[in-house]
C-alpha atoms as a PDB file:
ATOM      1  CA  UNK A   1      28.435  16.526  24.533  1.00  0.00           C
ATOM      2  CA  UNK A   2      25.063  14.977  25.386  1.00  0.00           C
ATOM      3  CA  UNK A   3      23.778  14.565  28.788  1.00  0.00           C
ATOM      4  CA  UNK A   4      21.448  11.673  29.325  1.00  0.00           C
ATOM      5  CA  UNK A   5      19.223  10.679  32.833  1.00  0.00           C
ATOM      6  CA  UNK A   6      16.899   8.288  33.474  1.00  0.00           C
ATOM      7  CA  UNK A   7      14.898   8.553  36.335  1.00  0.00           C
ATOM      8  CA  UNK A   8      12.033   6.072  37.182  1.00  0.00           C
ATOM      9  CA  UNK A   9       8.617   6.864  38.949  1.00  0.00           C
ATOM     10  CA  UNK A  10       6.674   4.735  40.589  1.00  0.00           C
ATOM     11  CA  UNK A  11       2.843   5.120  39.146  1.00  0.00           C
ATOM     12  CA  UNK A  12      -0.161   3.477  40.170  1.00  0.00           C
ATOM     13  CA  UNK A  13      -1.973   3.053  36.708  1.00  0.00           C
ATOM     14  CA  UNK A  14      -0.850   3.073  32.978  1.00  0.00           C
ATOM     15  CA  UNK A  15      -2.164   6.591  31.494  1.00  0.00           C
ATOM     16  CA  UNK A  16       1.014   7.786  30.491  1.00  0.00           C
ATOM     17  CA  UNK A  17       2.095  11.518  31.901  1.00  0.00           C
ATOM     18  CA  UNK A  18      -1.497  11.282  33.521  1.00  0.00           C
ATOM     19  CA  UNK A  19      -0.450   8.426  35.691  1.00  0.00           C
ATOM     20  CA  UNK A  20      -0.511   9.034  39.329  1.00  0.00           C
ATOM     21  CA  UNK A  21       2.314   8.893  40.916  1.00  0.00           C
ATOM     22  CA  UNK A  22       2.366   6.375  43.946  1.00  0.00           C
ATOM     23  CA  UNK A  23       3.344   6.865  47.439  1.00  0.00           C
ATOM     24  CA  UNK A  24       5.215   3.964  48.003  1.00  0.00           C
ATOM     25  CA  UNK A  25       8.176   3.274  45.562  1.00  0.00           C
ATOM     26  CA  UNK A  26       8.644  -0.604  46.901  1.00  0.00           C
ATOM     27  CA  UNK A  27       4.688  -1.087  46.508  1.00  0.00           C
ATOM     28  CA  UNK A  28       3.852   0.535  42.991  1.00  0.00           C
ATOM     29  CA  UNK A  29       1.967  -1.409  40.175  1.00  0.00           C
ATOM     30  CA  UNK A  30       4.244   0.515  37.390  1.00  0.00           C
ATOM     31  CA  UNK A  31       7.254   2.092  36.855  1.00  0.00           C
ATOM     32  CA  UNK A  32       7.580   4.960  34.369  1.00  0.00           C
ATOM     33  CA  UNK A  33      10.640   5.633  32.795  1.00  0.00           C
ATOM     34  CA  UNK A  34      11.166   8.918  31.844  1.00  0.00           C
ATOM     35  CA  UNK A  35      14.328   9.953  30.212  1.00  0.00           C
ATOM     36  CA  UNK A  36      16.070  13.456  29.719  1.00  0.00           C
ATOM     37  CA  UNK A  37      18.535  14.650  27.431  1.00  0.00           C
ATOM     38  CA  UNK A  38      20.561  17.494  27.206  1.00  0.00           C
ATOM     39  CA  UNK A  39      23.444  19.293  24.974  1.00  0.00           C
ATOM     40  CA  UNK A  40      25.950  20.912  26.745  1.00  0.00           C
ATOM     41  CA  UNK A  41      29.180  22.941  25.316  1.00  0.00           C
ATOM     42  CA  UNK A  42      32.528  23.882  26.964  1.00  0.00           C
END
C-alpha cells in the first residue's frame, strides 16, 4: 500500500528547496507543494 501527503509551505520567493519559508501562512507570495510518498506492508 502507498502512503501519499501533501503538505503546502508558505515561501516568500521562488528558488525551489532554497525558498524561505514565510512567517505568515495567510500573507505568503508562494506556496510550495511538497509531496511525500511512502510504501508500507502489513
Amino acid at each position: 500500500m502507498r502512503v501519499i501527503v501533501r503538505v503546502l509551505i508558505p515561501v516568500l520567493d521562488e528558488n525551489g528547496e532554497q525558498s524561505r519559508i514565510s512567517p505568515h501562512f495567510g500573507r505568503a507570495p508562494y506556496l510550495a507543494l511538497w509531496t511525500l510518498m511512502r510504501t508500507v506492508k502489513y
